[in-house]
N, C-alpha and C. Protein backbone atom coordinates (compact mmCIF):
# COMPACT_ATOMS: atom_id res chain seq x y z
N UNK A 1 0.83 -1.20 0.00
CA UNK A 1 0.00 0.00 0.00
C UNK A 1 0.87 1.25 0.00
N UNK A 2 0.12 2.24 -1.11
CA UNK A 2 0.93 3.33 -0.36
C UNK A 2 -0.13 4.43 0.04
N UNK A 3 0.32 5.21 0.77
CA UNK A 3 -0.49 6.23 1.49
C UNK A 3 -0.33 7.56 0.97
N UNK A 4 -1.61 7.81 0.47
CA UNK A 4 -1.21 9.22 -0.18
C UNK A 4 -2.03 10.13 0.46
N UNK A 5 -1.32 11.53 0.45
CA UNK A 5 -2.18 12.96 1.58
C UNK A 5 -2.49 13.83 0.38
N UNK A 6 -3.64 14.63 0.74
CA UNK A 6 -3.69 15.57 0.23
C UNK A 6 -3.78 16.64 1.09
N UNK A 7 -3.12 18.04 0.87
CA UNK A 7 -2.84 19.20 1.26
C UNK A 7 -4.05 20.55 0.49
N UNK A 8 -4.24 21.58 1.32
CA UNK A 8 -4.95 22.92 1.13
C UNK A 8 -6.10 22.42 0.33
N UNK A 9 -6.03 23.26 -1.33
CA UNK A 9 -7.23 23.19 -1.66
C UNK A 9 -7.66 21.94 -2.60
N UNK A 10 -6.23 20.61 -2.54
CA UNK A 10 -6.21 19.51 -3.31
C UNK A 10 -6.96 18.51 -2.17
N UNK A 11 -6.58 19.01 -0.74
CA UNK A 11 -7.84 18.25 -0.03
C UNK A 11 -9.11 18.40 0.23
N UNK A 12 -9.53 20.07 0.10
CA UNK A 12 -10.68 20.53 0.01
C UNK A 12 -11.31 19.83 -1.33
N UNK A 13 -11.04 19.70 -2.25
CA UNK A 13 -11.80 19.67 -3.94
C UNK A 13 -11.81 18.29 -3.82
N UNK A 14 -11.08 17.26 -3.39
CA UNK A 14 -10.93 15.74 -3.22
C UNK A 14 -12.02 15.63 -2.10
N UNK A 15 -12.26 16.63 -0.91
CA UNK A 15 -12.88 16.23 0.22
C UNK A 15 -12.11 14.87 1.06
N UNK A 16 -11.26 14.97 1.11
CA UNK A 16 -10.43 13.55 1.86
C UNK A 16 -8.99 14.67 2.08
N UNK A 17 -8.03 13.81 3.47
CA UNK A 17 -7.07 14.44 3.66
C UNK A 17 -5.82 12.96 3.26
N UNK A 18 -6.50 12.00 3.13
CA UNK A 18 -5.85 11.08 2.06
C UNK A 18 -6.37 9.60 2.04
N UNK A 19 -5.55 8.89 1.83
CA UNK A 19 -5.91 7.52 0.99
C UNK A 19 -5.19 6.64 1.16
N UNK A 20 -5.08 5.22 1.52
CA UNK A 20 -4.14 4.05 1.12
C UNK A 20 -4.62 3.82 -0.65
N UNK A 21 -3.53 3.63 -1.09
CA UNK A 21 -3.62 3.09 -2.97
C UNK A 21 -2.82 2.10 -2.69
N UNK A 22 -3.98 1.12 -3.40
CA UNK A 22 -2.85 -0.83 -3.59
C UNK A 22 -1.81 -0.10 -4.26
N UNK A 23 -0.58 -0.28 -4.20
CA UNK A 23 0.43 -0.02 -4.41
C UNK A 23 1.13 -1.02 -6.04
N UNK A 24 0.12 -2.45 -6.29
CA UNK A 24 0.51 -2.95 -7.48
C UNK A 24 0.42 -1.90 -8.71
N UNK A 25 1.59 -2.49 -9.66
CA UNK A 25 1.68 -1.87 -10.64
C UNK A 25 1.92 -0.27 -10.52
N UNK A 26 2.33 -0.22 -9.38
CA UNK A 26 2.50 1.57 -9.75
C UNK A 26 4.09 1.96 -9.03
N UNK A 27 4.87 1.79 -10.62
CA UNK A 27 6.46 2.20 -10.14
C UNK A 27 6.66 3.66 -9.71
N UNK A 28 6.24 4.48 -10.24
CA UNK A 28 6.76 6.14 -10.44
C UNK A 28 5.62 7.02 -10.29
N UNK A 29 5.72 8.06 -9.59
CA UNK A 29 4.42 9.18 -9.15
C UNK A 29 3.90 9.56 -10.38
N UNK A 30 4.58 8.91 -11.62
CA UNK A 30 3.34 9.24 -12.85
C UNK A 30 2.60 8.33 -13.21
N UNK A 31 3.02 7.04 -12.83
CA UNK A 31 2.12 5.69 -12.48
C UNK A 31 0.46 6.32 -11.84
N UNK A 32 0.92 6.88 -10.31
CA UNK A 32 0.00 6.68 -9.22
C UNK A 32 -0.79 8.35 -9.90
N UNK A 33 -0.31 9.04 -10.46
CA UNK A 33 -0.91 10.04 -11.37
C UNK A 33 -1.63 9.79 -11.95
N UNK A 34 -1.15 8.76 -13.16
CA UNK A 34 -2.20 8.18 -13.99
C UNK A 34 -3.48 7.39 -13.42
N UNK A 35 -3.27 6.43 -12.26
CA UNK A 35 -4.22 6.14 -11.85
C UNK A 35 -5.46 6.67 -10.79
N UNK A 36 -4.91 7.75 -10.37
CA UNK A 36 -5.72 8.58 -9.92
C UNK A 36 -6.76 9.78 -10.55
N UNK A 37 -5.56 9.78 -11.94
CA UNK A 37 -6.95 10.71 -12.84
C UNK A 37 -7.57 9.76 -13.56
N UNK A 38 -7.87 8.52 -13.89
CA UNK A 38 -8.65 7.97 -14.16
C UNK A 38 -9.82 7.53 -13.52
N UNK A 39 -9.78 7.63 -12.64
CA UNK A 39 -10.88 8.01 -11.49
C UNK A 39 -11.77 8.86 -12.32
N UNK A 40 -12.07 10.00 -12.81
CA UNK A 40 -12.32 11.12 -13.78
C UNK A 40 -13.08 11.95 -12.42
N UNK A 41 -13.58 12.84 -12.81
CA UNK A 41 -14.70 13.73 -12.15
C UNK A 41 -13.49 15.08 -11.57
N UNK A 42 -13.53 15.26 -10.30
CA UNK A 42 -13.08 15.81 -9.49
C UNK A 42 -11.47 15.69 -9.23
N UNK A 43 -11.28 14.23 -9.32
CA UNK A 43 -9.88 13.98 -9.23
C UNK A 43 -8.96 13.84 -10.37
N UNK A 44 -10.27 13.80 -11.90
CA UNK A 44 -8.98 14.37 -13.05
C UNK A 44 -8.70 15.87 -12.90
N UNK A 45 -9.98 16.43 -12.00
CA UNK A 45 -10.13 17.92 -12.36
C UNK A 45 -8.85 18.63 -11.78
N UNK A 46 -8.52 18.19 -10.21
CA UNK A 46 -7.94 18.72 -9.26
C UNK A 46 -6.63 18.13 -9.20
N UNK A 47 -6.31 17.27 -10.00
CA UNK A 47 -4.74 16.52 -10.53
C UNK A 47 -4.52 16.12 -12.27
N UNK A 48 -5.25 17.09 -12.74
CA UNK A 48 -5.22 17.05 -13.96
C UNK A 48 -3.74 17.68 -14.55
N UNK A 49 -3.63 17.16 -16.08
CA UNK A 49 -2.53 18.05 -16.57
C UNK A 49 -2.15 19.21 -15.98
N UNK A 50 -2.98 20.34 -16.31
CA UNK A 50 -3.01 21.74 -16.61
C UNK A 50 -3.13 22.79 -14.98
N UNK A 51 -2.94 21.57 -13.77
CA UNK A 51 -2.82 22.01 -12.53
C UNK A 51 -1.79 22.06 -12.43
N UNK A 52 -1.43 23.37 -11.02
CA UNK A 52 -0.19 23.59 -10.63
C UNK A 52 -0.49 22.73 -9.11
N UNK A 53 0.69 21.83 -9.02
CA UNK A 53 0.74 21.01 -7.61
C UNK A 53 1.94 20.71 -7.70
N UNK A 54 2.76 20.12 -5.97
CA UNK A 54 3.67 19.25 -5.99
C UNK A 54 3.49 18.41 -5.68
N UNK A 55 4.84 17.34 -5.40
CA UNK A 55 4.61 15.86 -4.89
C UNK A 55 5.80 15.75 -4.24
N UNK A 56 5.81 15.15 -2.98
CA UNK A 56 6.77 14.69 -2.21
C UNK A 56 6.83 13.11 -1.72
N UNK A 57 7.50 12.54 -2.02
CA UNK A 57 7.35 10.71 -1.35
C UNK A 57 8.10 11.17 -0.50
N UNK A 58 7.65 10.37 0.80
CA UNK A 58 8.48 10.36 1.96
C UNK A 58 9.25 11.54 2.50
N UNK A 59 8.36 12.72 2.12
CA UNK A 59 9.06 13.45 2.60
C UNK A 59 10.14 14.51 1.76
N UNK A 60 9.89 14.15 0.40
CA UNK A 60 10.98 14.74 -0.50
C UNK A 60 10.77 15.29 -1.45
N UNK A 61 10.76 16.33 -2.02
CA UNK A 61 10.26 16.76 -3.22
C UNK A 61 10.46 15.78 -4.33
N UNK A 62 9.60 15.56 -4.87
CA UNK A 62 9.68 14.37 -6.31
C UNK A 62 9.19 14.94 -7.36
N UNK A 63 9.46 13.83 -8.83
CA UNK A 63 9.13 13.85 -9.97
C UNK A 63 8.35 13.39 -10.83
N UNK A 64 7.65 13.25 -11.87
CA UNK A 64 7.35 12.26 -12.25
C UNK A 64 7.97 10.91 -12.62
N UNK A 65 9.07 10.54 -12.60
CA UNK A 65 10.00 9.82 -12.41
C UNK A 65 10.18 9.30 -11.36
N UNK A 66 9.86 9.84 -10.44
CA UNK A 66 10.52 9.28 -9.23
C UNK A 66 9.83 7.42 -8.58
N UNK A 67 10.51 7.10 -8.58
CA UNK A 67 10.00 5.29 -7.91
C UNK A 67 9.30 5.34 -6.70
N UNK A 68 8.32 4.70 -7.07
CA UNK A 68 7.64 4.36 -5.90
C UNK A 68 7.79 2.74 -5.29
N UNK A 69 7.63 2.80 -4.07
CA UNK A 69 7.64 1.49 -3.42
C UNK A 69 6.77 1.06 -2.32
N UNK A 70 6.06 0.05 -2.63
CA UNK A 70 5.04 -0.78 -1.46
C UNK A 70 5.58 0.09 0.05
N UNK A 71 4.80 0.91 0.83
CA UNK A 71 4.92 1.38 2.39
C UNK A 71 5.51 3.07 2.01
N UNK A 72 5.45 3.47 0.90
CA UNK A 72 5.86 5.07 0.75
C UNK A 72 4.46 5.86 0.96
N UNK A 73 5.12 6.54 1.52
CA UNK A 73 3.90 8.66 1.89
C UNK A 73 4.05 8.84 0.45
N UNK A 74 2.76 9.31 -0.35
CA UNK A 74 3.02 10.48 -1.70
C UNK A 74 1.86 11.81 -1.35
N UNK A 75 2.51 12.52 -1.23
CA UNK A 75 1.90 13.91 -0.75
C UNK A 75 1.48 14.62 -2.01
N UNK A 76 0.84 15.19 -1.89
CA UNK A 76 -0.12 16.27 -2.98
C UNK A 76 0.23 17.42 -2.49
N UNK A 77 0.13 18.54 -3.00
CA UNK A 77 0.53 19.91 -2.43
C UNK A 77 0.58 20.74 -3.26
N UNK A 78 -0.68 22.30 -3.06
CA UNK A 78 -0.39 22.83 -4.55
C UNK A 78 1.52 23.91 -3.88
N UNK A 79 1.67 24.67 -4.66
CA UNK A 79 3.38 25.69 -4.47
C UNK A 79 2.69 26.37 -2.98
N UNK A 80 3.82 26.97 -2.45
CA UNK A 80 3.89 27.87 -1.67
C UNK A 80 4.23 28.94 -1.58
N UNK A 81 3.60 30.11 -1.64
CA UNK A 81 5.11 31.36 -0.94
C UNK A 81 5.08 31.90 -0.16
N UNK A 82 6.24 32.18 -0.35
CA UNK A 82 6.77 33.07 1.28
C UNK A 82 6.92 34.35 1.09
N UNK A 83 7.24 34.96 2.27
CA UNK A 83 8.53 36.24 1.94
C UNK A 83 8.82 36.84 3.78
């Protein structure tokens, strides 16, 4: 399994603050991308292409590339700023 969070207004529009996802078949956060906008409705809407978000596994800023593995955090998060 992996456990995914959602943050600000990607947990508001999802209505959930996250999820266990069976973790088969899904190597790389564009894996668990893809299978989450196929879901369609709300969750292609709010993790669609043309959104600005990040992603962190475990804690780390990631890629779409990045590997996933059975027992990883994948965080949702739209940018931040500061000053």
């Amino acid at each position: 399994m992996i456990q995914v969070l959602y943050f600000a207004r990607l947990r508001e529009a999802l209505g959930s603050a996250g999820e266990p996802i069976d973790a088969a078949g899904l190597t790389e956060v564009a894996s668990l991308l893809a299978k989450l906008r196929e879901r369609g409705g709300v969750c292609e809407e709010a993790l669609g292409e043309g959104q600005t978000f990040l992603v962190a596994v475990n804690q780390e800023i990631a890629a779409p590339e990045t590997t996933l593995r059975d027992g990883d955090e994948v965080a949702f998060f739209p940018p931040v700023t500061g000053g």
